[in-house]
C-alpha atoms as a PDB file:
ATOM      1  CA  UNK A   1       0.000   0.000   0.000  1.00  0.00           C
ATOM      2  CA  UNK A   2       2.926   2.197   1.074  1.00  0.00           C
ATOM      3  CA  UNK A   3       4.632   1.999  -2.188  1.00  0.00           C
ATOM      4  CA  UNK A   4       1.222   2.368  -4.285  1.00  0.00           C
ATOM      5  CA  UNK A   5       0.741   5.264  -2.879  1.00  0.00           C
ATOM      6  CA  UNK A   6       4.331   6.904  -3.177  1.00  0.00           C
ATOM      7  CA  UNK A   7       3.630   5.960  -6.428  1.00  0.00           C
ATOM      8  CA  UNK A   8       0.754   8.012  -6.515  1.00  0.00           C
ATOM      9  CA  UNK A   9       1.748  10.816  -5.137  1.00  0.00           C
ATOM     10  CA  UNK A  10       4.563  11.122  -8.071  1.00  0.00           C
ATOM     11  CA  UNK A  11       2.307  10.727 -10.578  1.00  0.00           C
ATOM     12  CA  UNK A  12       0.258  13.835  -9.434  1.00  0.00           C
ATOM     13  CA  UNK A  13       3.290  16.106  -8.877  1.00  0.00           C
ATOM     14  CA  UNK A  14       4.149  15.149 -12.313  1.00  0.00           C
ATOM     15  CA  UNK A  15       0.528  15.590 -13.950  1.00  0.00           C
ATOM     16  CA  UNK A  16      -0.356  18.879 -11.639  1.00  0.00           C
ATOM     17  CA  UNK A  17       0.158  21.938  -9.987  1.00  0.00           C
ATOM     18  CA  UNK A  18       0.011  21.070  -6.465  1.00  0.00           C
ATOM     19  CA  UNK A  19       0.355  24.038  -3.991  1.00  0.00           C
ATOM     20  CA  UNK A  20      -0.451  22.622  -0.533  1.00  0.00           C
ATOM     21  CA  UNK A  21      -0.562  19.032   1.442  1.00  0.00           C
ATOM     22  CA  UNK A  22      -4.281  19.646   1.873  1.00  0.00           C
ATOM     23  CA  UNK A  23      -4.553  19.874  -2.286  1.00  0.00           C
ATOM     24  CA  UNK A  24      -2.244  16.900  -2.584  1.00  0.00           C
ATOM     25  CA  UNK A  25      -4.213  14.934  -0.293  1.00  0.00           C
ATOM     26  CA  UNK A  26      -7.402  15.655  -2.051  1.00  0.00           C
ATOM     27  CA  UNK A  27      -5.788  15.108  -5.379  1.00  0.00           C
ATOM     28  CA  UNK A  28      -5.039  11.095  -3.839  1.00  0.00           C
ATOM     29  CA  UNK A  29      -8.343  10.977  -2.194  1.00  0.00           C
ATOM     30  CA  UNK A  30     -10.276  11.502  -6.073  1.00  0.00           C
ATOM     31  CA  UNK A  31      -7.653   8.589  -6.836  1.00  0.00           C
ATOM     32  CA  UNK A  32      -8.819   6.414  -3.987  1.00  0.00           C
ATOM     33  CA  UNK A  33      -6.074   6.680  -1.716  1.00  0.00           C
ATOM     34  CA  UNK A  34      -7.244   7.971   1.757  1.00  0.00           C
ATOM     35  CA  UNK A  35      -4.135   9.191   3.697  1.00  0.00           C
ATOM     36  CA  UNK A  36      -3.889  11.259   6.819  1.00  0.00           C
ATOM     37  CA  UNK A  37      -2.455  14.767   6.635  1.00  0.00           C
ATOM     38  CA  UNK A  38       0.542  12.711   9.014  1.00  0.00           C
ATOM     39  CA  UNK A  39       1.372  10.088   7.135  1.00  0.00           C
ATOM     40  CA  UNK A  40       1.452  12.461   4.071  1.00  0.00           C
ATOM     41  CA  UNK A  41       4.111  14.794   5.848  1.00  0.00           C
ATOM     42  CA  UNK A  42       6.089  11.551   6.106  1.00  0.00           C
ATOM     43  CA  UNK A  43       5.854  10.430   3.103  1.00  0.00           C
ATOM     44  CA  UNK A  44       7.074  14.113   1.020  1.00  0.00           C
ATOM     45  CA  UNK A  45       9.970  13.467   3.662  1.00  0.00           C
ATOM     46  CA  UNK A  46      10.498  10.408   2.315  1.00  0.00           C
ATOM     47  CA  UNK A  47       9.835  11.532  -1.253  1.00  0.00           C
ATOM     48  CA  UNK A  48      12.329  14.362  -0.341  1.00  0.00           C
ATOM     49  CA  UNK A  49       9.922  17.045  -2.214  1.00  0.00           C
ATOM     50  CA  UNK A  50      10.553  20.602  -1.906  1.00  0.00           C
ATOM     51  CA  UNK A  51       8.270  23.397  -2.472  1.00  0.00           C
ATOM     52  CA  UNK A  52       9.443  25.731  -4.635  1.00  0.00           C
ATOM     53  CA  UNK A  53       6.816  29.161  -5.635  1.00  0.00           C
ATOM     54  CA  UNK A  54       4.913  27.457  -8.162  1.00  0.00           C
ATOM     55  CA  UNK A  55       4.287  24.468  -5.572  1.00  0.00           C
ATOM     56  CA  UNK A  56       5.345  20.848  -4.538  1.00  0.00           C
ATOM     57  CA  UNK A  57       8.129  19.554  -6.594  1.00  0.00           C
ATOM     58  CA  UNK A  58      10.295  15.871  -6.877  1.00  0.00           C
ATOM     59  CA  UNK A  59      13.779  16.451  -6.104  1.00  0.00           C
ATOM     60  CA  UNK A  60      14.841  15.094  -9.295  1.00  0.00           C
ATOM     61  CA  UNK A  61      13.443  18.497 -10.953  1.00  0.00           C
ATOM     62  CA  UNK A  62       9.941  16.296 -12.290  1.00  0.00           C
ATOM     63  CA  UNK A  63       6.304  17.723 -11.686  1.00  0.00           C
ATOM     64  CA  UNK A  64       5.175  21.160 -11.684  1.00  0.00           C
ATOM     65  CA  UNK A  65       6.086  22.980  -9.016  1.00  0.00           C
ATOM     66  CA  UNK A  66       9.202  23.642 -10.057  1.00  0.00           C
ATOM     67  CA  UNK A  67       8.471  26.654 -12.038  1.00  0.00           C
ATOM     68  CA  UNK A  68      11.186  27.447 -14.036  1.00  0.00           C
ATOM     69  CA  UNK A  69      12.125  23.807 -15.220  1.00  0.00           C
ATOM     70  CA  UNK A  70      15.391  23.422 -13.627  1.00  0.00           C
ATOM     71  CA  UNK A  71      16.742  20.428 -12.684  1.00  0.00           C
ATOM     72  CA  UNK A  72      16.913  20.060  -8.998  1.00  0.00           C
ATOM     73  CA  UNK A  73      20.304  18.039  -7.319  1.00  0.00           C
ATOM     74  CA  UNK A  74      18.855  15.122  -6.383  1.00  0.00           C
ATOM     75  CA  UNK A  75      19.819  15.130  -2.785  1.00  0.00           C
ATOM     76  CA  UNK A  76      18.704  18.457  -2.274  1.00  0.00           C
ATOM     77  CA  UNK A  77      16.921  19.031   0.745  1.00  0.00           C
ATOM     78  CA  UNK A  78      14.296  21.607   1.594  1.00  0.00           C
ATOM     79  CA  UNK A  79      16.202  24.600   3.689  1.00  0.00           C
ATOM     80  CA  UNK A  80      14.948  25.639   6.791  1.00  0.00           C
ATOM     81  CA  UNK A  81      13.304  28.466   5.688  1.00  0.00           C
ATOM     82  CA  UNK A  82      11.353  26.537   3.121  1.00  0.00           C
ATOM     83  CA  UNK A  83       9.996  24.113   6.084  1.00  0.00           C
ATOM     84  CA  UNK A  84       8.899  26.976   8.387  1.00  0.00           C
ATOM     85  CA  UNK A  85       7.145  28.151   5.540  1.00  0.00           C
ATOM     86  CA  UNK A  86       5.323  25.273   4.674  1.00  0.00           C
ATOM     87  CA  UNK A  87       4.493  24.106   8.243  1.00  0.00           C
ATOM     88  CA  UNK A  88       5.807  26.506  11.121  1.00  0.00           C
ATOM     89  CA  UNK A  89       3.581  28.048  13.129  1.00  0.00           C
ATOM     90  CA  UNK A  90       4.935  30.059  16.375  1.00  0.00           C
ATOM     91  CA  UNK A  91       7.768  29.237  18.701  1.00  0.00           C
ATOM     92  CA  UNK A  92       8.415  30.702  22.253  1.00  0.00           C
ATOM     93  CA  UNK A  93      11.268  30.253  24.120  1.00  0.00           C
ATOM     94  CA  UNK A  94      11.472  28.652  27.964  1.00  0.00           C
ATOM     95  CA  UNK A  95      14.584  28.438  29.846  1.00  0.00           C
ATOM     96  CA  UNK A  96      17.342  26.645  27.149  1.00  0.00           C
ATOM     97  CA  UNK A  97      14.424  25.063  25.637  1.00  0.00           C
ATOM     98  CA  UNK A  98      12.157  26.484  22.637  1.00  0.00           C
ATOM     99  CA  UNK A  99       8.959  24.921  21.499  1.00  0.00           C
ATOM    100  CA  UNK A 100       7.511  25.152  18.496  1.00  0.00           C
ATOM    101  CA  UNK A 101       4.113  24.693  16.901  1.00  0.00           C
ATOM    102  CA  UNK A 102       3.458  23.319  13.784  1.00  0.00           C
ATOM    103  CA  UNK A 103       0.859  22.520  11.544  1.00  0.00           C
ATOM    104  CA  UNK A 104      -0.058  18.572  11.915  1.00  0.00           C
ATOM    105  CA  UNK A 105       2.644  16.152  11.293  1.00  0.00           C
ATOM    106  CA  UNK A 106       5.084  19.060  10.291  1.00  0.00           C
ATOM    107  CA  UNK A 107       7.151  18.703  13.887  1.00  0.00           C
ATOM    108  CA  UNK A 108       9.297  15.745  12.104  1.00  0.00           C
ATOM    109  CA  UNK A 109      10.128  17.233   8.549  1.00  0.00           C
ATOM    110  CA  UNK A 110      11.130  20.554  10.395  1.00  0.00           C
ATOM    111  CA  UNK A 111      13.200  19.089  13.077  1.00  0.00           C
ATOM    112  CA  UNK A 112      15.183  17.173  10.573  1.00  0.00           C
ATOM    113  CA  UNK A 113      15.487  20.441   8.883  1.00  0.00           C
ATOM    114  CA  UNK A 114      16.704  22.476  12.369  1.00  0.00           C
ATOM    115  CA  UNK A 115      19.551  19.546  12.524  1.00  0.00           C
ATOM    116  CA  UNK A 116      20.352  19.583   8.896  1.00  0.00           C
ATOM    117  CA  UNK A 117      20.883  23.018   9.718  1.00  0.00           C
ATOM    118  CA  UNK A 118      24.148  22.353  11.882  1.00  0.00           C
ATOM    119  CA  UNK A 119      23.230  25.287  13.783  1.00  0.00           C
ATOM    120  CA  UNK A 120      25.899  25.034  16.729  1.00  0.00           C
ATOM    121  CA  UNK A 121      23.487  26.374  19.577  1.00  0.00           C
ATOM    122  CA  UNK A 122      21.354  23.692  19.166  1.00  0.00           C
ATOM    123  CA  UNK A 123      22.394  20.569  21.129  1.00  0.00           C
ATOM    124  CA  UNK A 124      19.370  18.634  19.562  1.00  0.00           C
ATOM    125  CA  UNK A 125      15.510  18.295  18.547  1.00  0.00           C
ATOM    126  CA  UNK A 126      12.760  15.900  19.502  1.00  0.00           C
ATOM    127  CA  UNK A 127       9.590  16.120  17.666  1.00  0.00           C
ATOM    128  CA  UNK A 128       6.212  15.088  18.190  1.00  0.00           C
ATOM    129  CA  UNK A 129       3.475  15.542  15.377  1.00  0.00           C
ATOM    130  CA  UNK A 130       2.391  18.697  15.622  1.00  0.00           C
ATOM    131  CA  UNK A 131       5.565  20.241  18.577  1.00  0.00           C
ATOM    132  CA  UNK A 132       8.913  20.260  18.063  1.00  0.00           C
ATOM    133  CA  UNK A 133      11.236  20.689  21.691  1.00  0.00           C
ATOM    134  CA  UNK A 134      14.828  22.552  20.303  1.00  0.00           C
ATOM    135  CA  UNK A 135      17.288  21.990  23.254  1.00  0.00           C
ATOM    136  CA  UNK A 136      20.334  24.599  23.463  1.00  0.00           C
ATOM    137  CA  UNK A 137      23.280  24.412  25.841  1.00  0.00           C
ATOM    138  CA  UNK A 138      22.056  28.032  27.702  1.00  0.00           C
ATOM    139  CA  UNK A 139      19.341  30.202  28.081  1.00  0.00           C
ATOM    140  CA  UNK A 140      21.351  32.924  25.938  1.00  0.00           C
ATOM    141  CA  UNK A 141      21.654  30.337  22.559  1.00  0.00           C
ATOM    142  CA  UNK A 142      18.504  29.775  23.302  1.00  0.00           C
ATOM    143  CA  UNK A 143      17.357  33.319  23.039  1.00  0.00           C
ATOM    144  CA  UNK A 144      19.802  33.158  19.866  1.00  0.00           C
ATOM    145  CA  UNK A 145      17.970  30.660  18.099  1.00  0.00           C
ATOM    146  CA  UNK A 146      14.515  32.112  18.781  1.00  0.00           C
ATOM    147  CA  UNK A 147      15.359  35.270  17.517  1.00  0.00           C
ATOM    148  CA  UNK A 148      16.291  33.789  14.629  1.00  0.00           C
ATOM    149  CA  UNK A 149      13.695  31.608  14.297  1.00  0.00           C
ATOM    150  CA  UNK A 150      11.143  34.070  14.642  1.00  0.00           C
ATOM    151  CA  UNK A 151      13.117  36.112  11.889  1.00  0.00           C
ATOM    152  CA  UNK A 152      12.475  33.249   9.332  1.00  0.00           C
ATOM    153  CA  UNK A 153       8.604  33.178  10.435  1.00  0.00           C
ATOM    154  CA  UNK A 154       8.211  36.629   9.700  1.00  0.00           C
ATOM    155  CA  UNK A 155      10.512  36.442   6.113  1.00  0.00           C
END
């Protein structure tokens, strides 16, 4: 089932403009694959799609979204600022901790994304579905982070 409906979700980001989850999850649901907003989060991770302005794209540079038609590297990663975008919602600091919100299975793809980042203030991430917990060494990286996490939210 898993792989018919990676499968799937290809074939629609190669056929269509897709511009959201929500849209791609209707898009499967016409095609008879019911999937929850969760599980589809995981499986773009998987998939490794980006969203670039004209929408949800394959990281091999195949399906619509990619706008101009160029080729994508095919390890490329969504940045940071791309997954905030797509599923951040607020983030507040406590203590050497930050928590933030995100829409519904988001927490994962954008915690992978905070540790991709290499940022050195951050000792680690744990996410849930919808929280992610950023732990820093000090209450001062902390505040760093936040700041400029709050920065990309309002970008």
């Amino acid at each position: 089932m898993k792989v018919e409906r990676l499968n799937a979700i290809k074939d629609v980001l190669t056929h269509s403009l897709v511009s959201s989850q929500d849209e791609l999850r209707r898009k499967l649901r016409r095609r008879g694959i019911h999937v929850t907003q969760a599980t589809l989060s995981r499986d773009m991770h998987e998939l490794k799609l980006f969203k670039g302005p004209g929408g949800y794209s394959l990281p091999n540079g195949n399906g619509n979204g990619n706008g101009n038609g160029a080729i994508a590297e095919e390890d490329e990663q969504p940045s940071l600022a791309e997954m905030l975008e797509s599923f951040g919602l607020r983030v507040k600091q406590a203590m050497n901790q930050i928590v933030m919100c995100t829409a519904m299975g988001g927490a994962q793809p954008v915690a992978a994304a905070i540790d991709r980042a290499g940022w050195g203030e951050v000792l680690g991430t744990i996410a849930g579905d919808d929280t992610v917990l950023i732990i820093c060494e000090d209450v001062r990286r902390a505040g760093e982070v936040t700041s400029r996490l709050k920065a990309m939210f309002e970008a």
